[in-house]
C-alpha atoms as a PDB file:
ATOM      1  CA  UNK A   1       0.000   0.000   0.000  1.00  0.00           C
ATOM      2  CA  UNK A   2       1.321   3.349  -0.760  1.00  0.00           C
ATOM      3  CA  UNK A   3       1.967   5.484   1.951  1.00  0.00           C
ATOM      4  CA  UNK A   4      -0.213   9.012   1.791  1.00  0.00           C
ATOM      5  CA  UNK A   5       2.408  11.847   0.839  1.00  0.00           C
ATOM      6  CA  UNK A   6       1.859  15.467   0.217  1.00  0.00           C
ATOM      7  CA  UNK A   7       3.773  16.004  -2.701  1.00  0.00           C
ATOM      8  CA  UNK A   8       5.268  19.357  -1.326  1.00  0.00           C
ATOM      9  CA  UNK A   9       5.602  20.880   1.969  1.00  0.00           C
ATOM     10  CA  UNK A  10       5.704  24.631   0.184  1.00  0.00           C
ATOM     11  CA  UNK A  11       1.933  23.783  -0.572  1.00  0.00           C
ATOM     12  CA  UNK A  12       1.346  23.609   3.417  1.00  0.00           C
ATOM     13  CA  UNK A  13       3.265  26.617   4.320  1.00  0.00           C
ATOM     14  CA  UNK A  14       0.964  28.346   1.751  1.00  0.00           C
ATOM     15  CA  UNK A  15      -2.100  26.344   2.439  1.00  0.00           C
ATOM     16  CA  UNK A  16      -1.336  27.876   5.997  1.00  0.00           C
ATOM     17  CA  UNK A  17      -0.687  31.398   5.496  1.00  0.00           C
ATOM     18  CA  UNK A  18      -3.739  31.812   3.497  1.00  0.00           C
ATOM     19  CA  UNK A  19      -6.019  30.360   6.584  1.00  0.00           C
ATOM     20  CA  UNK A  20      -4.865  32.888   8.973  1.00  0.00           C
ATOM     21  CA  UNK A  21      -5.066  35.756   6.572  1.00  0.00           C
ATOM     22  CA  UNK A  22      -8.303  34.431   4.773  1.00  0.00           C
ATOM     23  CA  UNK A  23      -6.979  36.140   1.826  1.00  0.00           C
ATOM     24  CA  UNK A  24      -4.734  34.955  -1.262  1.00  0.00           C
ATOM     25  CA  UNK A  25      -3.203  38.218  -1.668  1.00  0.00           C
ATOM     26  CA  UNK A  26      -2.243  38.897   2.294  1.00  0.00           C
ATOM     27  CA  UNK A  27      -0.370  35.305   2.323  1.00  0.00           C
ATOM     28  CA  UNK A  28       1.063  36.271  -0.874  1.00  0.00           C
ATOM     29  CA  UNK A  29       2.480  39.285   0.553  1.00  0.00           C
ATOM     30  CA  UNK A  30       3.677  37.204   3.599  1.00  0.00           C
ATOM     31  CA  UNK A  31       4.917  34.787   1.776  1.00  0.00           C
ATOM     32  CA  UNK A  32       6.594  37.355  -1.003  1.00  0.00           C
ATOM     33  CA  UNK A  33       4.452  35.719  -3.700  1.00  0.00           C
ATOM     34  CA  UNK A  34       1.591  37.447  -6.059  1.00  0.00           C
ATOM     35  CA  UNK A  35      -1.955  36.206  -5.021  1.00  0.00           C
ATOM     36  CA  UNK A  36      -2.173  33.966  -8.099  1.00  0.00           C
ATOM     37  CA  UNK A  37       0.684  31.679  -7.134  1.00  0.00           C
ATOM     38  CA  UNK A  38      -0.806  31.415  -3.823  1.00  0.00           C
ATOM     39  CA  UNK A  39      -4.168  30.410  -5.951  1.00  0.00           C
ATOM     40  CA  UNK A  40      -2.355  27.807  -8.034  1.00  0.00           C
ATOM     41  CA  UNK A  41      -0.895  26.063  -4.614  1.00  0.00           C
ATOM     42  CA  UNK A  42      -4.105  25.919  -3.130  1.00  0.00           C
ATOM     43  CA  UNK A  43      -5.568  24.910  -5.985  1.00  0.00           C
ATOM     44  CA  UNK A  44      -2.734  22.228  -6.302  1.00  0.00           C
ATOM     45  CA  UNK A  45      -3.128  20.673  -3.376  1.00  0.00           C
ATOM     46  CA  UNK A  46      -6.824  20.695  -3.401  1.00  0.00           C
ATOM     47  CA  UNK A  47      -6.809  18.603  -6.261  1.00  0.00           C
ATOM     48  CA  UNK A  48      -4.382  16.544  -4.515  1.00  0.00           C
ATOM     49  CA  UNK A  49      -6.528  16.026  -1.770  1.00  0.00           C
ATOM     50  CA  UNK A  50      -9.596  15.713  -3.836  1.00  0.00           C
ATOM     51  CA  UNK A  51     -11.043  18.066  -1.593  1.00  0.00           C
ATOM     52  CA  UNK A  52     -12.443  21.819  -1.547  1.00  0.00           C
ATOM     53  CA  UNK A  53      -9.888  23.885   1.546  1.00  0.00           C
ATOM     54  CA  UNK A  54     -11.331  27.479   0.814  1.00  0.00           C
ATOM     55  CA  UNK A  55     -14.460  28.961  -0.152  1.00  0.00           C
ATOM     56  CA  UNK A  56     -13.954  31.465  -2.882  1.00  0.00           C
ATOM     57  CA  UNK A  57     -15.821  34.820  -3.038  1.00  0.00           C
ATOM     58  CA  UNK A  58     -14.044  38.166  -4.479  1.00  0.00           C
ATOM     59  CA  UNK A  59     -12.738  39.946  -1.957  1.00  0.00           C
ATOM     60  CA  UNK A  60     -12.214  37.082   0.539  1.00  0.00           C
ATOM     61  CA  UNK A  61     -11.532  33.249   1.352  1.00  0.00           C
ATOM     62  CA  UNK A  62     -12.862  31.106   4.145  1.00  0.00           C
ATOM     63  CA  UNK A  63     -11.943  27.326   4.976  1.00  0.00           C
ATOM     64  CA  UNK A  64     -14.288  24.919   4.228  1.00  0.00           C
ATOM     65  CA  UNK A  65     -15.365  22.279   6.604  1.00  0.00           C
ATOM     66  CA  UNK A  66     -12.421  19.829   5.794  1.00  0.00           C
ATOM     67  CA  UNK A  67      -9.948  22.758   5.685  1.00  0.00           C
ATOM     68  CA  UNK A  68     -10.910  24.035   8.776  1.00  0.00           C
ATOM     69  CA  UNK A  69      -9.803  20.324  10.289  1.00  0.00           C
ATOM     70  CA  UNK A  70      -7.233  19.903   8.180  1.00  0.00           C
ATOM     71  CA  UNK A  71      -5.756  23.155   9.653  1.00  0.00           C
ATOM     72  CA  UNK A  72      -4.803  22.626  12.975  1.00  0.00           C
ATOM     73  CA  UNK A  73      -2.684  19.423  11.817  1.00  0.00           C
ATOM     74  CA  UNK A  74      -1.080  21.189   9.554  1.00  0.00           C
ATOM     75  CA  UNK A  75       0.089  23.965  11.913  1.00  0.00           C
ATOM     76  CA  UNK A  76       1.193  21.897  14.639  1.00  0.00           C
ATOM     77  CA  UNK A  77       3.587  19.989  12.338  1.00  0.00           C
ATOM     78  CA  UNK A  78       4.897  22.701  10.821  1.00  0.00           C
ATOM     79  CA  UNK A  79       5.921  24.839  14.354  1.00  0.00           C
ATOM     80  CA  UNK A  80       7.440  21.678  14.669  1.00  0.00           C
ATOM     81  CA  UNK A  81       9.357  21.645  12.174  1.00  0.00           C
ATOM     82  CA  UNK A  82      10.446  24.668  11.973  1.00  0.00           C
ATOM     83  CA  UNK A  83      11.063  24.959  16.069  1.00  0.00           C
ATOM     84  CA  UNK A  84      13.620  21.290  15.748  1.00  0.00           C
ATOM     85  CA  UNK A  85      15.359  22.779  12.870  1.00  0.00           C
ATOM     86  CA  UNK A  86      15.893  25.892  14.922  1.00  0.00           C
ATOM     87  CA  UNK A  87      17.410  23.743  17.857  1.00  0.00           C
ATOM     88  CA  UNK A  88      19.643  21.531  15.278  1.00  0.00           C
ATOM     89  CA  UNK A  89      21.212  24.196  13.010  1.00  0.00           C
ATOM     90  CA  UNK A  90      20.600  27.245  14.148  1.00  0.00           C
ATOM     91  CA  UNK A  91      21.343  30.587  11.910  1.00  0.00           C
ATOM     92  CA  UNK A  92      24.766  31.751  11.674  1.00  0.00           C
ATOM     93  CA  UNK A  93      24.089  35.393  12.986  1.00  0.00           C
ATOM     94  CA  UNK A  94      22.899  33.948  16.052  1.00  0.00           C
ATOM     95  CA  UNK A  95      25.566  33.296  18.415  1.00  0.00           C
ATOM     96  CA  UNK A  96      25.100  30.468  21.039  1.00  0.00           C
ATOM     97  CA  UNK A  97      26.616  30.473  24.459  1.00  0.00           C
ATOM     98  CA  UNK A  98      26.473  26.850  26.806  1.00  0.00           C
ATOM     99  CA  UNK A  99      26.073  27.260  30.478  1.00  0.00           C
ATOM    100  CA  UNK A 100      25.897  24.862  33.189  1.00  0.00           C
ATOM    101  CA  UNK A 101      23.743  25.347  36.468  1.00  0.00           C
ATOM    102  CA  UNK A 102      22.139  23.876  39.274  1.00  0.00           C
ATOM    103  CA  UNK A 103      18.542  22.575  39.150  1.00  0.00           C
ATOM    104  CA  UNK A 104      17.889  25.986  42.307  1.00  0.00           C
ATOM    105  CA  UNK A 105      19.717  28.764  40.044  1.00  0.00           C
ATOM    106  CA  UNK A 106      17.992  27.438  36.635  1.00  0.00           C
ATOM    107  CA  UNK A 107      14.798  27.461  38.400  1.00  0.00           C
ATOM    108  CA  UNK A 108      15.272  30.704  40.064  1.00  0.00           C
ATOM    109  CA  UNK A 109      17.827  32.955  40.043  1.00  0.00           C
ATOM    110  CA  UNK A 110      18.829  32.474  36.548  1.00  0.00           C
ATOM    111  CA  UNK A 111      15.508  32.719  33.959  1.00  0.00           C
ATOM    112  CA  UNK A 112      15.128  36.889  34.666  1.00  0.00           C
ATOM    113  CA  UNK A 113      18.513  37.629  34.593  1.00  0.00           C
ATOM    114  CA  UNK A 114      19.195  35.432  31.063  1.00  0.00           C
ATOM    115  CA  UNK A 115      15.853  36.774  29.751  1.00  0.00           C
ATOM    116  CA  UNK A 116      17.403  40.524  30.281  1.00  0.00           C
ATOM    117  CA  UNK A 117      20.869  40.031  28.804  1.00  0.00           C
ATOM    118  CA  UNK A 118      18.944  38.102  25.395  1.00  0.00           C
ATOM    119  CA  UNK A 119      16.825  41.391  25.176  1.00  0.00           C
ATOM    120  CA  UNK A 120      19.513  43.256  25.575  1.00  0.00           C
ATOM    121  CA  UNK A 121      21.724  41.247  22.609  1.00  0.00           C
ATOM    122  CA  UNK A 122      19.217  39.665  20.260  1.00  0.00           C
ATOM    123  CA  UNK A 123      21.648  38.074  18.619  1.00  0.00           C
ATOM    124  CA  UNK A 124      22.595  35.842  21.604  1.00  0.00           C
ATOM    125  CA  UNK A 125      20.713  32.558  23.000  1.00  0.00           C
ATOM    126  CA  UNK A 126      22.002  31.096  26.243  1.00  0.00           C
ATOM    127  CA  UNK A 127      21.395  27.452  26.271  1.00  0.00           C
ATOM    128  CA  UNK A 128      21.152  26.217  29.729  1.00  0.00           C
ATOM    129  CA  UNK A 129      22.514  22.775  30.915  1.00  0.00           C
ATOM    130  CA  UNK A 130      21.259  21.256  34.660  1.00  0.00           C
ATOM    131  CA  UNK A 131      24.735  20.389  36.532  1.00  0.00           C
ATOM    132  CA  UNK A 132      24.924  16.766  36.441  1.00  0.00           C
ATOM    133  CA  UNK A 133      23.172  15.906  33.548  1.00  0.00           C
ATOM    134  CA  UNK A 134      23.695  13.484  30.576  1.00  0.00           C
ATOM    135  CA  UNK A 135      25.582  15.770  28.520  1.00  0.00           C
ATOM    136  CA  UNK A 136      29.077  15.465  27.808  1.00  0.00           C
ATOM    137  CA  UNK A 137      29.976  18.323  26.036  1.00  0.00           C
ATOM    138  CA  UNK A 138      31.903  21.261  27.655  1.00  0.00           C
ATOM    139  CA  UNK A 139      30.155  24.578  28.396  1.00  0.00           C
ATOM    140  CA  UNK A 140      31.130  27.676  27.764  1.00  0.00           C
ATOM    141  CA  UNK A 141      30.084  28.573  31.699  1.00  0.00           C
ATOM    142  CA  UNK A 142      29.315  27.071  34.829  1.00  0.00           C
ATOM    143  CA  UNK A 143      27.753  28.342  38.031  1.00  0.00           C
ATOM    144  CA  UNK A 144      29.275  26.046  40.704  1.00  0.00           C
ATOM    145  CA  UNK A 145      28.514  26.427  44.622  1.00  0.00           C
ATOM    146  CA  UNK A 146      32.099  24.893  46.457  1.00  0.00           C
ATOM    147  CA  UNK A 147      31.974  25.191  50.621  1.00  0.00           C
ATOM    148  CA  UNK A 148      35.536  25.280  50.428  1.00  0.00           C
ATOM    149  CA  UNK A 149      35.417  28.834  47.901  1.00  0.00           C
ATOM    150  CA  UNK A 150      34.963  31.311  50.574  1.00  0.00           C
ATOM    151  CA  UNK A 151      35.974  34.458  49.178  1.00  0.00           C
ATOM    152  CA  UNK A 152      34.942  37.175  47.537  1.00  0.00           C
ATOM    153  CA  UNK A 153      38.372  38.073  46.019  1.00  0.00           C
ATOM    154  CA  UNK A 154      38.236  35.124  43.556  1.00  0.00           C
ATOM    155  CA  UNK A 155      37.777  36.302  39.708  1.00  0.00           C
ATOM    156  CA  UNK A 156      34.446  34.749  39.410  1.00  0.00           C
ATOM    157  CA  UNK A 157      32.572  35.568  42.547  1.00  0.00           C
ATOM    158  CA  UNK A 158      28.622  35.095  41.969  1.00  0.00           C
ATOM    159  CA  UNK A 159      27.036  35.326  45.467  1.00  0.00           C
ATOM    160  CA  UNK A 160      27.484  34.348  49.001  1.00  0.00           C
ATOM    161  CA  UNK A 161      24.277  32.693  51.092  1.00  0.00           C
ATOM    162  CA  UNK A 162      22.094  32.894  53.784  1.00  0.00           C
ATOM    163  CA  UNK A 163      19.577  30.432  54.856  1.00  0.00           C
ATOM    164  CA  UNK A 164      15.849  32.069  55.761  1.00  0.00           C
ATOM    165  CA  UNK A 165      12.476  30.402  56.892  1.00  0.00           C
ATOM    166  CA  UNK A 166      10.044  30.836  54.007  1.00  0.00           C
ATOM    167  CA  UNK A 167       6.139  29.638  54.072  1.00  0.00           C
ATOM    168  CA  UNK A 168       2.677  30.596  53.055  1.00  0.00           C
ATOM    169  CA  UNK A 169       2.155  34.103  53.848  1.00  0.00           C
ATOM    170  CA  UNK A 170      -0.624  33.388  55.949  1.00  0.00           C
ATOM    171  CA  UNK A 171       1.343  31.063  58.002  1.00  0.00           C
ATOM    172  CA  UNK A 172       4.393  33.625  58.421  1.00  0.00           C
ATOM    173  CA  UNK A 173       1.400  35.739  59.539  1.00  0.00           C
ATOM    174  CA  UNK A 174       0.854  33.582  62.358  1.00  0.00           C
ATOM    175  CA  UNK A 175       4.286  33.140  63.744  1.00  0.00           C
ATOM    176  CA  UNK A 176       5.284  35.900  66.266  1.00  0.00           C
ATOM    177  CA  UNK A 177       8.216  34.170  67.944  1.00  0.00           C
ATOM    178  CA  UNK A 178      10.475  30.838  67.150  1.00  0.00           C
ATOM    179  CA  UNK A 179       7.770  28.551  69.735  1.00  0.00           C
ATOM    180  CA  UNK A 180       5.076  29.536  66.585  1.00  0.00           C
ATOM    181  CA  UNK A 181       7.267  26.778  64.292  1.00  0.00           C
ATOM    182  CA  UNK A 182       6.063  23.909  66.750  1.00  0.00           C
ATOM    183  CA  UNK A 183       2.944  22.259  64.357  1.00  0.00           C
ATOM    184  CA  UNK A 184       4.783  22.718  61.301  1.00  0.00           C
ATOM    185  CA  UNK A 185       6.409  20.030  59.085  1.00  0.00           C
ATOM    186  CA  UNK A 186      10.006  21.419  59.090  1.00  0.00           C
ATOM    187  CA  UNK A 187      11.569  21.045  55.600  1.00  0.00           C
ATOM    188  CA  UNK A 188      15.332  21.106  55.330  1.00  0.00           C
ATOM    189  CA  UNK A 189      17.417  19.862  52.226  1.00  0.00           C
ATOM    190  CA  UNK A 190      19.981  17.083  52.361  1.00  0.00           C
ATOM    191  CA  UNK A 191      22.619  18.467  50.588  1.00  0.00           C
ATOM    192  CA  UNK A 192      22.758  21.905  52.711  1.00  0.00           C
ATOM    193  CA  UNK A 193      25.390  21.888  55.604  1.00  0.00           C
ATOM    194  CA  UNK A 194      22.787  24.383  57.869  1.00  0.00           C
ATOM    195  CA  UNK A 195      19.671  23.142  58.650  1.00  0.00           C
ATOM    196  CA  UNK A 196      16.751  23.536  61.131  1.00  0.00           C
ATOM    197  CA  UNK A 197      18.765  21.985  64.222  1.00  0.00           C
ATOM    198  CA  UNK A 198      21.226  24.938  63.680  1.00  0.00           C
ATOM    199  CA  UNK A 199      18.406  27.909  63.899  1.00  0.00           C
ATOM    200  CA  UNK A 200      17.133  26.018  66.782  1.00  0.00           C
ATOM    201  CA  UNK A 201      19.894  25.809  68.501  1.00  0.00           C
ATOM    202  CA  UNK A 202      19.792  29.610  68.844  1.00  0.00           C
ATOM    203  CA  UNK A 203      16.572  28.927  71.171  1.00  0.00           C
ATOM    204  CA  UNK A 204      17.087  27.152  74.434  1.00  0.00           C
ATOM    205  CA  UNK A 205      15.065  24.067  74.855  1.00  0.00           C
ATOM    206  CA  UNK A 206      13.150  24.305  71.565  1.00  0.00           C
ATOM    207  CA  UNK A 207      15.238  21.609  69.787  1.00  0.00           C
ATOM    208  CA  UNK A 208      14.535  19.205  72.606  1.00  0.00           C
ATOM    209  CA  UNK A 209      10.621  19.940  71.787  1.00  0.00           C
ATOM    210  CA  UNK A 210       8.750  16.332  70.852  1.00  0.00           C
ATOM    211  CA  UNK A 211       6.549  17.343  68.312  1.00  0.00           C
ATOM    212  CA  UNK A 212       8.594  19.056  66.500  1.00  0.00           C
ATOM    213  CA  UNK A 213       8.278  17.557  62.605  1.00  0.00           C
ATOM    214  CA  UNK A 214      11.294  18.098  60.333  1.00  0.00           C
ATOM    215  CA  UNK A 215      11.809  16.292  57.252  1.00  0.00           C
ATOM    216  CA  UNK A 216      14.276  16.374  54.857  1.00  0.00           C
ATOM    217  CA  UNK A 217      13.835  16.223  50.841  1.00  0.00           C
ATOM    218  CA  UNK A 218      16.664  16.233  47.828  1.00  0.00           C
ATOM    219  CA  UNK A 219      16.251  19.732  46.545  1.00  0.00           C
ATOM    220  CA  UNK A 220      15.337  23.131  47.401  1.00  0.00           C
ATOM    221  CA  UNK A 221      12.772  23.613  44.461  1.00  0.00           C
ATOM    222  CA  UNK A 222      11.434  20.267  45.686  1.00  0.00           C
ATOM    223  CA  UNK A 223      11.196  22.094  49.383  1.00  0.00           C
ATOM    224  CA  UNK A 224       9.324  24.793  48.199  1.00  0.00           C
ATOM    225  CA  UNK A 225       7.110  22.988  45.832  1.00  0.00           C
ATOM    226  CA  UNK A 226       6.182  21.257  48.900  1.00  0.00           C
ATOM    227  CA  UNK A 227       5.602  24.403  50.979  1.00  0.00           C
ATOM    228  CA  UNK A 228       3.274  25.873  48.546  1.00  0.00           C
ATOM    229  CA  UNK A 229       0.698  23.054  48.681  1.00  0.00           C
ATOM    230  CA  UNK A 230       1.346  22.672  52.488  1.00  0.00           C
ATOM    231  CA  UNK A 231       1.370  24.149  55.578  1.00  0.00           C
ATOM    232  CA  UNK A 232       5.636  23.652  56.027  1.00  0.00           C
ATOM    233  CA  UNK A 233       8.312  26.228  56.819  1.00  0.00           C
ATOM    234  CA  UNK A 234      11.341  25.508  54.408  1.00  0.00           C
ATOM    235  CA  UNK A 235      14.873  26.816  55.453  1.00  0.00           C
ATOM    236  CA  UNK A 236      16.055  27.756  51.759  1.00  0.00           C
ATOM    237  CA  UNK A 237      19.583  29.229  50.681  1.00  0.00           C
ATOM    238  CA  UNK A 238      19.315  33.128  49.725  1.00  0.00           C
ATOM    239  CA  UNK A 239      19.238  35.378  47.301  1.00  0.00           C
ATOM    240  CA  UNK A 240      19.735  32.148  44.937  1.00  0.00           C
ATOM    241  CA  UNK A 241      16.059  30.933  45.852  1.00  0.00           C
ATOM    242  CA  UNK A 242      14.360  34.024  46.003  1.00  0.00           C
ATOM    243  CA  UNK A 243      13.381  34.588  42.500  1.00  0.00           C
ATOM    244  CA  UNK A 244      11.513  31.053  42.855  1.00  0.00           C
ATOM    245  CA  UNK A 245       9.524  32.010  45.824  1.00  0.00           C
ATOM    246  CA  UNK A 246       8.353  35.164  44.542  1.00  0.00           C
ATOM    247  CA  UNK A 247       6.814  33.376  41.778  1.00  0.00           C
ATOM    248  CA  UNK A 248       5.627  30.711  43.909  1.00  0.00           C
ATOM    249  CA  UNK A 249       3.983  33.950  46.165  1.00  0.00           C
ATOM    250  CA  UNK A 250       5.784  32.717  48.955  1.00  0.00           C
ATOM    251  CA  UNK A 251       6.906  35.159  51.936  1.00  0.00           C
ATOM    252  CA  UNK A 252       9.877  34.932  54.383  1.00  0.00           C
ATOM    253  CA  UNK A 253       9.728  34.875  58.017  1.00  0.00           C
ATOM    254  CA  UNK A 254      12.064  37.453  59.062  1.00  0.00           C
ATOM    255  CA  UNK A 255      11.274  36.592  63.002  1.00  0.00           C
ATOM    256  CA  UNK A 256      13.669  33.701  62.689  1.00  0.00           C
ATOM    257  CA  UNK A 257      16.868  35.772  61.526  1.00  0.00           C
ATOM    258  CA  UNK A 258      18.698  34.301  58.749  1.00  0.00           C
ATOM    259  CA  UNK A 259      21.904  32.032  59.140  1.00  0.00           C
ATOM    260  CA  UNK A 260      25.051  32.618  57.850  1.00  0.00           C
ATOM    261  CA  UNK A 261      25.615  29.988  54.911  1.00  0.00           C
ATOM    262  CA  UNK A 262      29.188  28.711  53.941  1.00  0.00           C
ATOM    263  CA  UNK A 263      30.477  28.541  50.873  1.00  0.00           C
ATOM    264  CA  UNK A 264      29.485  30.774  47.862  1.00  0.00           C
ATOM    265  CA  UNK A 265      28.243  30.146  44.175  1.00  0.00           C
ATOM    266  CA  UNK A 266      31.120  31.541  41.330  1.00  0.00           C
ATOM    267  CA  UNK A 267      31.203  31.619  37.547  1.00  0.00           C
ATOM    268  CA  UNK A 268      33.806  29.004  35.707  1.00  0.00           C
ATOM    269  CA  UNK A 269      35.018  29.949  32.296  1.00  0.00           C
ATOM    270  CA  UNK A 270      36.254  26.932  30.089  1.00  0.00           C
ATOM    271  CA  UNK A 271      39.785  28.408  28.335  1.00  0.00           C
ATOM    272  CA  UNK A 272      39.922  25.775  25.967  1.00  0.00           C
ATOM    273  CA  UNK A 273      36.702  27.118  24.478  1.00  0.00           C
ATOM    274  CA  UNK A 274      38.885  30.198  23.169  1.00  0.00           C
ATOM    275  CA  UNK A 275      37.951  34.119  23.992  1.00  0.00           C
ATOM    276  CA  UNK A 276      34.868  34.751  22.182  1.00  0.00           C
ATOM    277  CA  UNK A 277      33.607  38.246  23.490  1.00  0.00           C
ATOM    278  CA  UNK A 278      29.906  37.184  24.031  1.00  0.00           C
ATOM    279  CA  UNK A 279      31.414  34.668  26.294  1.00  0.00           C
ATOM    280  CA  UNK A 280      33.500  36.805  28.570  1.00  0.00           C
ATOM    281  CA  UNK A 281      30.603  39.613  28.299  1.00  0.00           C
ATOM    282  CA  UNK A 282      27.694  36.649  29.544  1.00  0.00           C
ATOM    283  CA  UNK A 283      30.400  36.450  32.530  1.00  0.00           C
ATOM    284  CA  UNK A 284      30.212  40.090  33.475  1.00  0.00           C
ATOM    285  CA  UNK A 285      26.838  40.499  33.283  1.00  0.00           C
ATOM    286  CA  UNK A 286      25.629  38.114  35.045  1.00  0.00           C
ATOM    287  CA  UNK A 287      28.174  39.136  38.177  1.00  0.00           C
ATOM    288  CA  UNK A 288      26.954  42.540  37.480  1.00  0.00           C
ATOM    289  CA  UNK A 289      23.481  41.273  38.148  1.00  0.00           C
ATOM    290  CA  UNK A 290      24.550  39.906  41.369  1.00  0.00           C
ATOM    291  CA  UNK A 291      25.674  43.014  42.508  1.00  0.00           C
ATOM    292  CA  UNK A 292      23.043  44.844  41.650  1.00  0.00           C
ATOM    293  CA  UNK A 293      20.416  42.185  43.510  1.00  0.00           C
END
C-alpha cells in the first residue's frame, strides 16, 4: 500500500498562510508571492486532496469544513518543524553560548537575569545545561557552589548565602516568635550543611521539643514545591532561591533571623573554548546582576 504523501511541503506553508489571513493576496504578501501563485498552490493541493480547503468569493476566502480540520494538523507539524530545525542548526548570525547550572539557580535565580541580557543582545541565545546531567559536552560557563570557595576576592565571585524560613504568607502571619514553628512540618534539604537543628539551637530548649516535625527532601525547588501546597516552613539558601519564591507567592519569616551559609556560588570559564567576546561579556553580566540584587 502506498503510503499518503503530500507532494510538497511549500503547498502547506501556503495552504497555511492563506487560513490565517483568509486572503490569497495577504499570504502572498507574507509569503513574497503574487496572489495567483498562492491560488495555483491551493488549488494544487486541493486537487491533490480531492477536496475543496477554501471557499472562494471576491474579496475574501474562508476554509471549508475539511480545511478548517485539516488546519490545525497542519500547523502543529509545521511549528514543529520549523522549532527542531531551529534547535539543530541554528542561523549563523545567532551566536550560542552553553552554560551549566544547578537545578535551584535554573529554576530561580537564573531565567530573569538570562531573559534581560537576550533582550539586551538579540543576537545571543544562552542554552542552559542542569549540573549533572547526561551531557558530555563542555560549556562555555558554569555556576558552581564549592563550601571550600569562601571568598569574595576570587575572579568569578557570583554570590554568598544565607539560609531564611520561608512559608505561606498566611502562616508567616501567624508566627510571632520561634515557639510559633512547633505544628509545622520542618523542611530542610539534604545536601545543605545548615539546617533547622542549627536555627534552633539559637533557642534554648526548643530543639529538645517532641513534636517538633522536620523532614528532609533532595532539593530546594522540591522544598518549596512542597511548601506551597502545604502548611511547612522551608529553610532555603538566599538570594539564589528568592526569585523562585516570589513566583511561587511565597513570603519569608524574618522573626527567625537568617543564618550565615558557607560557601558561595562563582562563575567558571572553560579556556579551551577560546575568547569569544559574548562569552567573557555573559560572565560580566551576570556578576553585574549579582551586585546589583
Amino acid at each position: 500500500m502506498q503510503p499518503h504523501r503530500i507532494p510538497s511541503l511549500n503547498w502547506l506553508r501556503v495552504f497555511d498562510a492563506a487560513a490565517r489571513h483568509q486572503s490569497f493576496a495577504s499570504a502572498g504578501r507574507e509569503l513574497n508571492m503574487s496572489a495567483a501563485a498562492v491560488s495555483q498552490q491551493i488549488l494544487a493541493l486541493e486537487t491533490y486532496l480531492k477536496k475543496p480547503l477554501f471557499l472562494r468569493s471576491a474579496n475574501k476566502v474562508r476554509l471549508t469544513q475539511e480545511g478548517n480540520e485539516f488546519l490545525p494538523t497542519v500547523q502543529v507539524s509545521l511549528r514543529a518543524i520549523e522549532a527542531k530545525s531551529a534547535a539543530l542548526f541554528p542561523r549563523r548570525d545567532v551566536e550560542r553560548v552553553s552554560l551549566v547550572a544547578s537545578q535551584l539557580m535554573a529554576m530561580s535565580w537564573l531565567p530573569r537575569r538570562l531573559c534581560e541580557f537576550e533582550k539586551n543582545h538579540p543576537s545571543v541565545r544562552v542554552d542552559v545545561i542542569i549540573e549533572d546531567s547526561q551531557r558530555h559536552r563542555e560549556p562555555d560557563l558554569a555556576i558552581r557552589f564549592d563550601y571550600a570557595m569562601s571568598t569574595r576576592e576570587h575572579p568569578g565571585w557570583l554570590m554568598g548565602i544565607s539560609h531564611v524560613v520561608v512559608g505561606q504568607p498566611q502562616d508567616v502571619e501567624r508566627i510571632t516568635s520561634a515557639n510559633d514553628v512547633v505544628g509545622f512540618k520542618l523542611l530542610d534539604v539534604r545536601s545543605h550543611a545548615v539546617g533547622w537543628n542549627t536555627l534552633l539551637a539559637r533557642y534554648p530548649g526548643l530543639s529538645d521539643e517532641p513534636s517538633l516535625m522536620v523532614e528532609s527532601v533532595d532539593m530546594t525547588p522540591l522544598a518549596l514545591m512542597m511548601v506551597k501546597e502545604s502548611s511547612a516552613l522551608a529553610l532555603v539558601p538566599w538570594p539564589a532561591s528568592q526569585n523562585l519564591v516570589e513566583a511561587l507567592g511565597l513570603s519569608v519569616c524574618t522573626v527567625l533571623p537568617a543564618i550565615s551559609g558557607l560557601g558561595n556560588y562563582y562563575i567558571e570559564q572553560f579556556s579551551g573554548h577560546g575568547v569569544r567576546p559574548v562569552i567573557r561579556t555573559l560572565f560580566e553580566a551576570l556578576r553585574q546582576s549579582s551586585r546589583d540584587s
